[in-house]
N, C-alpha and C. Protein backbone atom coordinates (compact mmCIF):
# COMPACT_ATOMS: atom_id res chain seq x y z
N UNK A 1 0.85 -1.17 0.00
CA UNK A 1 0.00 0.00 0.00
C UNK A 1 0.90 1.24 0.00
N UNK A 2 0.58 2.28 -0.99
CA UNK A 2 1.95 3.62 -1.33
C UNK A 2 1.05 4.58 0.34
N UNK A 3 2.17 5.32 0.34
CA UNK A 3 1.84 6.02 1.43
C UNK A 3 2.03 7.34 1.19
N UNK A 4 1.39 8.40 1.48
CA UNK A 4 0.99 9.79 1.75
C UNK A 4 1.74 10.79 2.28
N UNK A 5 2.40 11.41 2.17
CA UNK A 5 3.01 12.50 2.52
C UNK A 5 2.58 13.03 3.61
N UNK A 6 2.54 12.41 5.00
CA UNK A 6 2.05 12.59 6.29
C UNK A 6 2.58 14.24 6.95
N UNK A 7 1.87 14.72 7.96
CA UNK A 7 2.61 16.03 8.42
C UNK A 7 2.44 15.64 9.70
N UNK A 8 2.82 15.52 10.72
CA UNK A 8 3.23 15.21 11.74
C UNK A 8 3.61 16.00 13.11
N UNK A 9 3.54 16.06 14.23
CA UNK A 9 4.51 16.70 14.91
C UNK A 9 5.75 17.00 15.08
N UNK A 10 6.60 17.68 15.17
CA UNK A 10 8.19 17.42 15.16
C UNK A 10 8.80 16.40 15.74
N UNK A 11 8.08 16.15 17.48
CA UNK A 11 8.67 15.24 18.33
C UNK A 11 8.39 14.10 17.83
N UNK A 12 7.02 13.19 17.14
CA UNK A 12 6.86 12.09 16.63
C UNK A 12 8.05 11.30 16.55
N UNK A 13 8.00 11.36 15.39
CA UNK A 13 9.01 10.30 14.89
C UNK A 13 10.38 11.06 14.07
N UNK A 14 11.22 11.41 15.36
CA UNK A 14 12.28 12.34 14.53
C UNK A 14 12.54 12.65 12.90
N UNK A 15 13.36 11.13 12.62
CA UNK A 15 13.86 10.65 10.91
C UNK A 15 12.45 10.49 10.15
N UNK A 16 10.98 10.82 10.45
CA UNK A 16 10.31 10.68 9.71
C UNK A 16 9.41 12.02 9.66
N UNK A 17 9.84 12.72 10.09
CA UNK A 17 8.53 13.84 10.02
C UNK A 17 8.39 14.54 9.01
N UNK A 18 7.32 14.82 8.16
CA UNK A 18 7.01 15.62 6.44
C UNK A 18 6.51 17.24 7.80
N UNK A 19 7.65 18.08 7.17
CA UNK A 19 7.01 19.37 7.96
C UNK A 19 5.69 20.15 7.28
N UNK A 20 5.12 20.82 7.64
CA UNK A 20 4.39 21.53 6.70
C UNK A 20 4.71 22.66 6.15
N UNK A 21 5.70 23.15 6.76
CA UNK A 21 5.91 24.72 6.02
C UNK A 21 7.08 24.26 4.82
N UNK A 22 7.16 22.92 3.95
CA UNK A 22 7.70 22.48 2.85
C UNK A 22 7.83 23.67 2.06
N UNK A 23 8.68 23.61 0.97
CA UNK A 23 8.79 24.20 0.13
C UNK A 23 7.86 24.04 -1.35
N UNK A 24 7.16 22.14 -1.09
CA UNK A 24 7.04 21.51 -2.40
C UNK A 24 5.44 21.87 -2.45
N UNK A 25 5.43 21.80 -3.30
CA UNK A 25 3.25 21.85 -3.42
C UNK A 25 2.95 20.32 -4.52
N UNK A 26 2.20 20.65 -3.82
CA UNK A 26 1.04 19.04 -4.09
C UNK A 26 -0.25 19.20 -4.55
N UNK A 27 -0.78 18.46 -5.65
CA UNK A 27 -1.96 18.18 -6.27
C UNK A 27 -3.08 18.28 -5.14
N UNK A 28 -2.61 18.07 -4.50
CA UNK A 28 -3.94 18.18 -2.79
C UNK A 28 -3.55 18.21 -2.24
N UNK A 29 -3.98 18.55 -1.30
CA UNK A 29 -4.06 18.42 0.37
C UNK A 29 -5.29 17.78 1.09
N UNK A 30 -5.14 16.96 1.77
CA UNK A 30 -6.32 16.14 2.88
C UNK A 30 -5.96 16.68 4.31
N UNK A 31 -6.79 16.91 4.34
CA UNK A 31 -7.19 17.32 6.20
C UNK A 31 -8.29 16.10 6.40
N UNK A 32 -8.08 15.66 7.65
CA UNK A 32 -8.90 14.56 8.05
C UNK A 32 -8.71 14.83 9.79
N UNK A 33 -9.15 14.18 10.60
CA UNK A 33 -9.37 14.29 12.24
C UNK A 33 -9.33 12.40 11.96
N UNK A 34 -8.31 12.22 12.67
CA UNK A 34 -8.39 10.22 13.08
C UNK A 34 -7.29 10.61 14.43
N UNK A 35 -8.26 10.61 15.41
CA UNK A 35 -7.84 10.45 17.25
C UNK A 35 -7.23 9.08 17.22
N UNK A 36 -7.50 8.21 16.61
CA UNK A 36 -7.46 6.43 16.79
C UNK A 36 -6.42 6.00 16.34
N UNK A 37 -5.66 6.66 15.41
CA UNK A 37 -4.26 6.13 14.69
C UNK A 37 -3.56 7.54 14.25
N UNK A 38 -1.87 7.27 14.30
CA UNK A 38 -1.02 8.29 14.21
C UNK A 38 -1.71 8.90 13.09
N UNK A 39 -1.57 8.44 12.07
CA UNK A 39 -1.78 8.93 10.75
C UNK A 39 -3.32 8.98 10.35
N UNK A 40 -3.92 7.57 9.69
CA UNK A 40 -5.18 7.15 9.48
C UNK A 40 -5.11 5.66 9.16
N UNK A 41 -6.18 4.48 9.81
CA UNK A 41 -6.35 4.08 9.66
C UNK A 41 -6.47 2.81 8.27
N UNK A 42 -5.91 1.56 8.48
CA UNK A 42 -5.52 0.88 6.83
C UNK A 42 -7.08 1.24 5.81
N UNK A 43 -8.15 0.99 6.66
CA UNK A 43 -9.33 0.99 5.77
C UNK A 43 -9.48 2.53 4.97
N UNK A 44 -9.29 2.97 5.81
CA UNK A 44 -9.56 4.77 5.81
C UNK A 44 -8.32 5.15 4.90
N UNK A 45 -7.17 4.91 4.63
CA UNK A 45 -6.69 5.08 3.76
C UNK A 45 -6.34 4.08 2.09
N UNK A 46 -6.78 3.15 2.20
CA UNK A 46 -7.11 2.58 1.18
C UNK A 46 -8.02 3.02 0.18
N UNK A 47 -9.50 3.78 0.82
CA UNK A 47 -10.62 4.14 0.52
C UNK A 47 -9.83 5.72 -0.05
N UNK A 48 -9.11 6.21 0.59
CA UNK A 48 -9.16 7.55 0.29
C UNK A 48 -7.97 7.47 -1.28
N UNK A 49 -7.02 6.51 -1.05
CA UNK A 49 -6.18 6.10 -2.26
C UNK A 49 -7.21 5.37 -3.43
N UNK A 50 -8.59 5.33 -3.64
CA UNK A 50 -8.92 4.81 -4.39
C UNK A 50 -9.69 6.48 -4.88
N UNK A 51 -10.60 7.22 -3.77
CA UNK A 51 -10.89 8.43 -4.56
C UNK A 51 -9.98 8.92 -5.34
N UNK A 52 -8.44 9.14 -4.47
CA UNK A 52 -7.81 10.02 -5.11
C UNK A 52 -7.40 9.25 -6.63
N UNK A 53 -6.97 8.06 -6.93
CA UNK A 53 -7.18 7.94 -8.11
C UNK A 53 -8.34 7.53 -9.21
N UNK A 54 -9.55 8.34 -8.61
CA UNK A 54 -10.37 8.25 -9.36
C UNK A 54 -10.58 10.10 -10.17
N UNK A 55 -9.29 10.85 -9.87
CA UNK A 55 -9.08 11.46 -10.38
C UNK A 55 -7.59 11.43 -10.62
N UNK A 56 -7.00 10.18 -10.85
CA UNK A 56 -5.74 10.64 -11.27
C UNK A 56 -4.80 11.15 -10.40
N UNK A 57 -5.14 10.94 -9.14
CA UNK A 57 -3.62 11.49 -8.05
C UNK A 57 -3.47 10.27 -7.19
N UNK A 58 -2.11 9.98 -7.43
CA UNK A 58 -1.87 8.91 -6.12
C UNK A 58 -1.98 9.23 -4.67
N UNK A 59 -2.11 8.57 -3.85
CA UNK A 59 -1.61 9.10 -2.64
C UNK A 59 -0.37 9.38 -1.86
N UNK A 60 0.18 8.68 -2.39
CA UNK A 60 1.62 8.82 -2.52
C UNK A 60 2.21 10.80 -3.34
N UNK A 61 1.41 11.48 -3.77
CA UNK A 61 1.90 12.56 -4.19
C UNK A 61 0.84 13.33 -3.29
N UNK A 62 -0.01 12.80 -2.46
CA UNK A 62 -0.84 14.06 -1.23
C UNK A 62 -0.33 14.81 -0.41
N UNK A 63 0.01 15.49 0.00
CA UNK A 63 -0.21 15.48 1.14
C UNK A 63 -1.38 15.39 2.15
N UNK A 64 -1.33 15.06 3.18
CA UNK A 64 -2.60 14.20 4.23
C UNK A 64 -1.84 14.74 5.90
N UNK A 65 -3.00 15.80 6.00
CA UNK A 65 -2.72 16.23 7.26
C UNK A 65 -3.63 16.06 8.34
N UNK A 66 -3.22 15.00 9.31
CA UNK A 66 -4.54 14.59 10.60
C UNK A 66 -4.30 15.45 11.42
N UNK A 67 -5.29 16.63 11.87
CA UNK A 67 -5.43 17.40 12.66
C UNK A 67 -5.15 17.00 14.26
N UNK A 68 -5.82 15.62 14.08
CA UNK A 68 -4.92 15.01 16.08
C UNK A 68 -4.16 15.24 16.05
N UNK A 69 -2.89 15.27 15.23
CA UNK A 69 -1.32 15.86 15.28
C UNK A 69 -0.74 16.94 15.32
N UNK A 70 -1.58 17.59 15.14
CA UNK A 70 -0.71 18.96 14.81
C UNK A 70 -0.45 19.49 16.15
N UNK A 71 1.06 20.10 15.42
CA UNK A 71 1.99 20.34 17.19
C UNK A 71 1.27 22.15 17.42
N UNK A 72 0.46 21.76 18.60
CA UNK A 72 -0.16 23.22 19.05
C UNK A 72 1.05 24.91 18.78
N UNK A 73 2.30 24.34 18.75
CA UNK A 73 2.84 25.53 18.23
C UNK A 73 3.13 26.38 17.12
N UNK A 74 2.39 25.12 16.22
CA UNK A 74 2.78 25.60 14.70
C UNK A 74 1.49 26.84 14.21
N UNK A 75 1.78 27.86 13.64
CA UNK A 75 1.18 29.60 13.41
C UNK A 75 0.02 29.08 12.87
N UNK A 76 -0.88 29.62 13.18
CA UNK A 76 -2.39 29.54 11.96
C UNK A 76 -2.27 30.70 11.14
N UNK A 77 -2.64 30.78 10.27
CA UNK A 77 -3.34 29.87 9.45
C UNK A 77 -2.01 28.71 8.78
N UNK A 78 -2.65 27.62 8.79
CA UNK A 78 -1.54 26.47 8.51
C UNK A 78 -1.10 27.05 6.78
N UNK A 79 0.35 26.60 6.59
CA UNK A 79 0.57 26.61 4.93
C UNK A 79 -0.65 25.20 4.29
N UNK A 80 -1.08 25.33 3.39
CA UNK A 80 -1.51 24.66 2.45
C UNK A 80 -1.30 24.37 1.54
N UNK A 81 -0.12 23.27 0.70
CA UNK A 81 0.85 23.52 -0.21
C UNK A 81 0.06 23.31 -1.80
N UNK A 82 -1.24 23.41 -2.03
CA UNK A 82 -1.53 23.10 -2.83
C UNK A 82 -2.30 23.91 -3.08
N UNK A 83 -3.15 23.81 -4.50
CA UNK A 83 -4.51 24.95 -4.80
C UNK A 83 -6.23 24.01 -4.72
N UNK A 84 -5.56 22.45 -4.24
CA UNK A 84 -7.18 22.14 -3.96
C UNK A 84 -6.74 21.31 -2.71
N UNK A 85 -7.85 21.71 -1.91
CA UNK A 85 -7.34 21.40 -0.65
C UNK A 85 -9.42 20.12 -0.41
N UNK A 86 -9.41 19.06 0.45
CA UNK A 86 -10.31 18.19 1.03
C UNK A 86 -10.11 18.22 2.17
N UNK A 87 -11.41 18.65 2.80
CA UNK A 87 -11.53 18.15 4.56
C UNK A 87 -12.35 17.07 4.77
N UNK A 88 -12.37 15.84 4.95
CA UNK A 88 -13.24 14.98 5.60
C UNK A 88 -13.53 15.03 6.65
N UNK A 89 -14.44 15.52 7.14
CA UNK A 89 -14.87 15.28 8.49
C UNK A 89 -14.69 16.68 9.55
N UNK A 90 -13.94 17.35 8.85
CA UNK A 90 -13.25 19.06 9.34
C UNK A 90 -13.62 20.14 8.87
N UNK A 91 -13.60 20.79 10.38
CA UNK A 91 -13.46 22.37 9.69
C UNK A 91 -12.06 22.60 9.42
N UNK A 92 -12.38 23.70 8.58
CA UNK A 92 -11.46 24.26 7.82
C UNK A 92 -10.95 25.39 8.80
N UNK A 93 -11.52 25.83 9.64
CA UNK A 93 -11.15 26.70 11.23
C UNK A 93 -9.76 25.74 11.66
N UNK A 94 -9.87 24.38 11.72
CA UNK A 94 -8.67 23.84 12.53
C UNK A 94 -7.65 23.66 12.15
N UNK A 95 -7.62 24.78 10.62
CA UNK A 95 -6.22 24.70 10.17
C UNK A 95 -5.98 26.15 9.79
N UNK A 96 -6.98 26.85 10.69
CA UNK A 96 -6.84 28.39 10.58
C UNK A 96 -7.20 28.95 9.34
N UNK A 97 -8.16 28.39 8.26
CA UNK A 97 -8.69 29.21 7.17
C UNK A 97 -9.89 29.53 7.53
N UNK A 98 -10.54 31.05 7.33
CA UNK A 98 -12.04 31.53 7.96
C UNK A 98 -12.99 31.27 6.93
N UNK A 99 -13.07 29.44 6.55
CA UNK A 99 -14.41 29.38 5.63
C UNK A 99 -15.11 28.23 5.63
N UNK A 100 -15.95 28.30 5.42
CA UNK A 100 -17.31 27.39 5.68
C UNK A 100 -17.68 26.44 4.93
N UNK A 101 -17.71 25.95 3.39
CA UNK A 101 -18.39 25.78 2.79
C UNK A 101 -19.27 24.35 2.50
N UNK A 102 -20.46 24.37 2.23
CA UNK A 102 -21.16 23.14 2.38
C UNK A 102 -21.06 22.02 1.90
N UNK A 103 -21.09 20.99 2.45
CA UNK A 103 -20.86 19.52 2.27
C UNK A 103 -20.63 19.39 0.51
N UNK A 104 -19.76 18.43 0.05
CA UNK A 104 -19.87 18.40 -0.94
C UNK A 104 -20.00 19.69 -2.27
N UNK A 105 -19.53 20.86 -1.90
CA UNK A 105 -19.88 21.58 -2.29
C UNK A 105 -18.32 22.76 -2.55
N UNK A 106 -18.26 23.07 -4.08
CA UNK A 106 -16.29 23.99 -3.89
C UNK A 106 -16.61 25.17 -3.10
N UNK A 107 -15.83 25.71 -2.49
CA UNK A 107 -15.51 27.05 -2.59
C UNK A 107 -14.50 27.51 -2.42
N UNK A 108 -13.67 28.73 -3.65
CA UNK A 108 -12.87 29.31 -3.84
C UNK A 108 -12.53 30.21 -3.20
N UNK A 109 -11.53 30.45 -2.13
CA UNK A 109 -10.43 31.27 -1.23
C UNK A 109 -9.50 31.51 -1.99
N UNK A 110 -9.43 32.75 -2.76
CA UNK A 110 -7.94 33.17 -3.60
C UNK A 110 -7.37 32.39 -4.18
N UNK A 111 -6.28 31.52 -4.09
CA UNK A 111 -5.78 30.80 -5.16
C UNK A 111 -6.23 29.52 -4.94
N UNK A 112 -7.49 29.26 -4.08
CA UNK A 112 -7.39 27.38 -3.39
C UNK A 112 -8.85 27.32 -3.63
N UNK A 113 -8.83 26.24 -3.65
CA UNK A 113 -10.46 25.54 -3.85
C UNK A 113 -10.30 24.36 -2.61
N UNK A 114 -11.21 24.78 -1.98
CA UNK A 114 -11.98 24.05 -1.10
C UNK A 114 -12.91 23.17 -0.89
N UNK A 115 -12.74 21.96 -0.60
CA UNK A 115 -14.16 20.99 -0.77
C UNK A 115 -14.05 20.35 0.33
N UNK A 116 -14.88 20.25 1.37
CA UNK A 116 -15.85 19.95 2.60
C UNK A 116 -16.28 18.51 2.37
N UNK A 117 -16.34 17.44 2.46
CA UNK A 117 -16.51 16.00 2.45
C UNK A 117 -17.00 15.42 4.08
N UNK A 118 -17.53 14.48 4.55
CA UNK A 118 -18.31 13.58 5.32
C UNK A 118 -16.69 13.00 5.81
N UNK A 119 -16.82 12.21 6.81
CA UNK A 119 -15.86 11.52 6.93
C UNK A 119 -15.43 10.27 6.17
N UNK A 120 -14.42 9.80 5.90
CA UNK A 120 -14.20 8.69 5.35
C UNK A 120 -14.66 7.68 5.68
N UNK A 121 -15.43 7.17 7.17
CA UNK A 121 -16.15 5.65 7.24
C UNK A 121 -17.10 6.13 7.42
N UNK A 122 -17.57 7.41 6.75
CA UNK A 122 -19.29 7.65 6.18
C UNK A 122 -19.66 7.53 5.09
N UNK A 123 -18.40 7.84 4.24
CA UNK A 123 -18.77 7.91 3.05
C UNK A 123 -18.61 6.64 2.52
N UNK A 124 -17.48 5.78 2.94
CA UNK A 124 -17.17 4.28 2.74
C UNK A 124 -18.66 3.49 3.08
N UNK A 125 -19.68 3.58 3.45
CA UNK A 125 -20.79 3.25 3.94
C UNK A 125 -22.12 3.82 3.58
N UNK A 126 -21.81 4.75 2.23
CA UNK A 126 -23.25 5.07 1.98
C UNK A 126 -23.03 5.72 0.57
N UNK A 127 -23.44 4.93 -0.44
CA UNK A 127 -23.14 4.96 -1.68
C UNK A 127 -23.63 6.68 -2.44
N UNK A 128 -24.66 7.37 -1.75
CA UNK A 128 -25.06 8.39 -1.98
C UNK A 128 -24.37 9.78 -1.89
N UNK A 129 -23.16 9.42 -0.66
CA UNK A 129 -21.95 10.31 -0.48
C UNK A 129 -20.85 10.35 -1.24
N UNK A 130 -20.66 8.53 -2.15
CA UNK A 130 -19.57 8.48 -2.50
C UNK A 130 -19.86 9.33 -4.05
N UNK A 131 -20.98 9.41 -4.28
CA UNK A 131 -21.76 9.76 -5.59
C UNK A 131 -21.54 11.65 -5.43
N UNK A 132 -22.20 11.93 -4.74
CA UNK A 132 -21.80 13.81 -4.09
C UNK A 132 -20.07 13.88 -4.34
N UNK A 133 -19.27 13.18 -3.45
CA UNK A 133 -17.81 13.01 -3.83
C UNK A 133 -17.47 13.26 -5.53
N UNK A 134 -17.83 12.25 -5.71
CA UNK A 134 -17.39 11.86 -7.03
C UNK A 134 -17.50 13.49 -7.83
N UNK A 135 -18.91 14.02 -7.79
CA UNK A 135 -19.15 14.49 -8.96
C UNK A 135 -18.15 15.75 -8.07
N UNK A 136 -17.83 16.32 -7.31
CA UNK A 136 -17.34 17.60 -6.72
C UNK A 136 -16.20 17.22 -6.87
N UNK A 137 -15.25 16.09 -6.87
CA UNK A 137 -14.00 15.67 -7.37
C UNK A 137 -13.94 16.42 -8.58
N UNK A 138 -14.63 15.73 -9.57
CA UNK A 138 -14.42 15.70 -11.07
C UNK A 138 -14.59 17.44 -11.52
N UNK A 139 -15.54 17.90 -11.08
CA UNK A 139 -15.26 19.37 -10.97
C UNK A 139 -14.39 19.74 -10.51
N UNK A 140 -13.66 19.53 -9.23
CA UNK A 140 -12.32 20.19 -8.79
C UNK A 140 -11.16 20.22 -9.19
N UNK A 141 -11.43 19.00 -10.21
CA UNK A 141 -10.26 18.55 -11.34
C UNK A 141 -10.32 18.72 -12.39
N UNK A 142 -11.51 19.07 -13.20
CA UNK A 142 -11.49 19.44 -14.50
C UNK A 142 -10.69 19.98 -15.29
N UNK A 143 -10.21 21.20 -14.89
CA UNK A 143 -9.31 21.95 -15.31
C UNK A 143 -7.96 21.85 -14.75
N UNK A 144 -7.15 20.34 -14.25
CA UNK A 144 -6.08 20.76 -14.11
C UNK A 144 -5.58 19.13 -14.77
């Protein structure tokens, strides 16, 4: 299973930590909340490596940032190294951006597009979300 460009705390895991204030930008960004595992869960990321290549991005080129981690000292508003950014399950407040927007639904903040998603073992569980997903994917990707 390829793995995700994790962001981490500093103290974690010394030789492994992806910082966030990188230099590199990425096809996405995932924000997710998983209290239960460092990173996310095998199911929960399997599922999310199959959206993402249902537009053509591995997960392996994400970055994937679990909000349980983040080291309380790092500045808000967080860097966001990309121009389309996914929250499953999150506000977009817990990474210090002031916007709202509804489930399944884009909205554009200056250079970033934003899309608001259910959590991943909601949407893994109810074919009607994965369908909302889908089509707000394919729009968020159209043009790139």
């Amino acid at each position: 299973m390829e793995s995700p460009n994790y962001v981490t705390f500093p103290g974690l895991y010394q030789n492994n930590t992806y910082f966030i204030n990188d230099n590199r930008t990425y096809p996405v960004v995932i924000i997710l909340s998983d209290s239960n595992s460092v990173y996310m869960d095998d199911a929960d990321q399997e599922l999310l490596g199959k959206i993402l290549q249902s537009v053509k991005i591995t997960l392996s080129t994400a970055k994937v940032i679990n909000i349980q981690n983040l080291d309380a000292i790092l500045q808000q508003p967080i860097h966001l190294p990309s121009t389309a950014v996914i929250g499953f399950g999150v506000d977009f407040a817990s990474v210090g951006q002031n916007i709202s927007p509804e489930l399944y639904t884009l909205q554009k903040e200056g250079d970033k597009v934003f899309l608001k998603a259910d959590r991943l073992p909601e949407i893994a569980q109810d074919k009607q979300k994965k369908i909302l997903l889908w089509q707000a994917l394919k729009e968020m990707f159209s043009s790139k």
